[in-house]
C-alpha atoms as a PDB file:
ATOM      1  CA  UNK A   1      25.417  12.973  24.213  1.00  0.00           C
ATOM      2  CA  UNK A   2      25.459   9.437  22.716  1.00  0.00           C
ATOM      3  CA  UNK A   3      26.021   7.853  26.125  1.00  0.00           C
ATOM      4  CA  UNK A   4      23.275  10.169  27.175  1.00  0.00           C
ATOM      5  CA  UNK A   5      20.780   8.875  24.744  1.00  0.00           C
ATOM      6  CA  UNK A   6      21.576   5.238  24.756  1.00  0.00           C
ATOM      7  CA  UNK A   7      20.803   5.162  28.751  1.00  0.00           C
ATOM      8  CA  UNK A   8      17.653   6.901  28.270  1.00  0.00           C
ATOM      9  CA  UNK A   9      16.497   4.043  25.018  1.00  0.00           C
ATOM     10  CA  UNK A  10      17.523   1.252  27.425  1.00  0.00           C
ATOM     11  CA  UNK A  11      15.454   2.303  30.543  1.00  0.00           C
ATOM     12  CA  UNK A  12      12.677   3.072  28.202  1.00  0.00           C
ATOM     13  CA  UNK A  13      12.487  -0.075  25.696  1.00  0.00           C
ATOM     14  CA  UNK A  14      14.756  -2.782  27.877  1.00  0.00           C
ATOM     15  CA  UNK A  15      12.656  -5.838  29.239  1.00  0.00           C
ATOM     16  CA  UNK A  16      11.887  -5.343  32.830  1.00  0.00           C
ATOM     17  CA  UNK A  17      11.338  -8.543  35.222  1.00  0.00           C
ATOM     18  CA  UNK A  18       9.269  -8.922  37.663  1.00  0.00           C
ATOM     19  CA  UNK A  19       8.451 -11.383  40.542  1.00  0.00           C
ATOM     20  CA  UNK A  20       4.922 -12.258  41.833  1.00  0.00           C
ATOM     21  CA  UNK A  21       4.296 -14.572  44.230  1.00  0.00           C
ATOM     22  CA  UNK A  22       0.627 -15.799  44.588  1.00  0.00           C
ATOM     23  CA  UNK A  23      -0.594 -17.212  47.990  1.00  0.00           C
ATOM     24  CA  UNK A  24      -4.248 -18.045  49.421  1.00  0.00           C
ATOM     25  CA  UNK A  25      -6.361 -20.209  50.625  1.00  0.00           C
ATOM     26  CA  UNK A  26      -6.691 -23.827  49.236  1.00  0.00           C
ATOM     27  CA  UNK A  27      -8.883 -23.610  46.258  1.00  0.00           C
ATOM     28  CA  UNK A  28      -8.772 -20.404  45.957  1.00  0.00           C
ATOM     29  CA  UNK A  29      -8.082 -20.777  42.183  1.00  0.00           C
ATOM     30  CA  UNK A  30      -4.396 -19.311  42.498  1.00  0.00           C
ATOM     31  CA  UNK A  31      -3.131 -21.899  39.398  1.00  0.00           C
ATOM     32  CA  UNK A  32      -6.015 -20.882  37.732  1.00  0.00           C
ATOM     33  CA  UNK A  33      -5.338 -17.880  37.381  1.00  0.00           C
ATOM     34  CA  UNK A  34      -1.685 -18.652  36.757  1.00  0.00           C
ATOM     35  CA  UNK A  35      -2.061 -21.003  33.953  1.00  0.00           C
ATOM     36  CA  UNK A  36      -5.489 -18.473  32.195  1.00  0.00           C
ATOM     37  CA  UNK A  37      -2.609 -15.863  32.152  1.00  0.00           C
ATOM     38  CA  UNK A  38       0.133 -18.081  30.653  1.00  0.00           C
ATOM     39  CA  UNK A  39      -2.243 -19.849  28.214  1.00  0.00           C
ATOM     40  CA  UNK A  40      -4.718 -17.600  27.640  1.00  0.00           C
ATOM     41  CA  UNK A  41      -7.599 -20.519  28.453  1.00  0.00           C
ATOM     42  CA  UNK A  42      -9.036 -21.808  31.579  1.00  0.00           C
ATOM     43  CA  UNK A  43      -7.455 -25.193  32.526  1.00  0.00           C
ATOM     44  CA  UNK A  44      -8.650 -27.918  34.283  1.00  0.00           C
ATOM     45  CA  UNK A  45      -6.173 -28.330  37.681  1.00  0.00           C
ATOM     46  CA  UNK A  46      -5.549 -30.623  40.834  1.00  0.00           C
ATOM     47  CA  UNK A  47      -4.349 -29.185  44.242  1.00  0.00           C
ATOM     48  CA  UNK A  48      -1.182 -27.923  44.055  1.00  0.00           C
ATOM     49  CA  UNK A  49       1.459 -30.036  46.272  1.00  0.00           C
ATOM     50  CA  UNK A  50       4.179 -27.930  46.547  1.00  0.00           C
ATOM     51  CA  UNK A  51       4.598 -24.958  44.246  1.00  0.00           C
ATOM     52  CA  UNK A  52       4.341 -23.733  40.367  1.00  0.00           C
ATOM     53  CA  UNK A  53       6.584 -21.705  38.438  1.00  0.00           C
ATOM     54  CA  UNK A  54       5.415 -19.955  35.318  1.00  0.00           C
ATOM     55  CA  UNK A  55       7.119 -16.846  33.090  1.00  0.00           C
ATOM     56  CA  UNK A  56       4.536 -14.897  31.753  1.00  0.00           C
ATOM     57  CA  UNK A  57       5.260 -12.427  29.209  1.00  0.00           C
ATOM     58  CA  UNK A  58       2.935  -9.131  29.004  1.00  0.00           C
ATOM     59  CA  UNK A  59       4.107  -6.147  26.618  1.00  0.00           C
ATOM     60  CA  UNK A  60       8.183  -5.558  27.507  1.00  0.00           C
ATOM     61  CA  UNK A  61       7.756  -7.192  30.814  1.00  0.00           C
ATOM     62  CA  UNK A  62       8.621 -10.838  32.029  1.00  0.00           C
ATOM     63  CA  UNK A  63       6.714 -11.715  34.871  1.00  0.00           C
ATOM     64  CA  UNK A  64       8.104 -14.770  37.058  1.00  0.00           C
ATOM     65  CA  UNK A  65       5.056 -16.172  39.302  1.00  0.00           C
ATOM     66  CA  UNK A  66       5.549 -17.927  42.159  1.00  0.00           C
ATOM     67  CA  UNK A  67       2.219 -20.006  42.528  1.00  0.00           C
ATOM     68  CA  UNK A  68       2.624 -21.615  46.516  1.00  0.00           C
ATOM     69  CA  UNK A  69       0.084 -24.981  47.253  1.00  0.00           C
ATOM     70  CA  UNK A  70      -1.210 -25.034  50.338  1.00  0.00           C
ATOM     71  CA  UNK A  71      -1.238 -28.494  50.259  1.00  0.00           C
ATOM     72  CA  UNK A  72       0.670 -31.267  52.541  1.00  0.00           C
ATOM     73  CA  UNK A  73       3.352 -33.032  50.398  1.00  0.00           C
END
């Protein structure tokens, strides 16, 4: 019964992870909208050569984003 009850807690309160990856057009405002959901503000960005990679953490889940550039390096 305790074994019981302790799997049911952990699938219910354990941190989940996640994995988004964000891809578009150039200027689509993909970091944007990476960094307004990390920061909680709008920042000011340059084209993205390359890639970001931000953990955002929303309620008991930790969200990995994969922001792609479209970009030459």
């Amino acid at each position: 019964m305790g074994l019981s009850f302790t799997k049911l807690f952990s699938r219910l309160f354990a941190k989940k992870e996640m994995r988004i990856l964000m891809v578009g057009l150039d200027a689509a405002g993909k970091t944007t909208i990476l960094y307004k959901l990390k920061l909680g503000e709008i920042v000011t960005t340059i084209p993205t050569i390359g890639f970001n990679v931000e953990t955002v953490e929303y309620k008991n889940i930790s969200f990995t984003v994969w922001d792609v550039g479209g970009q030459d390096k």
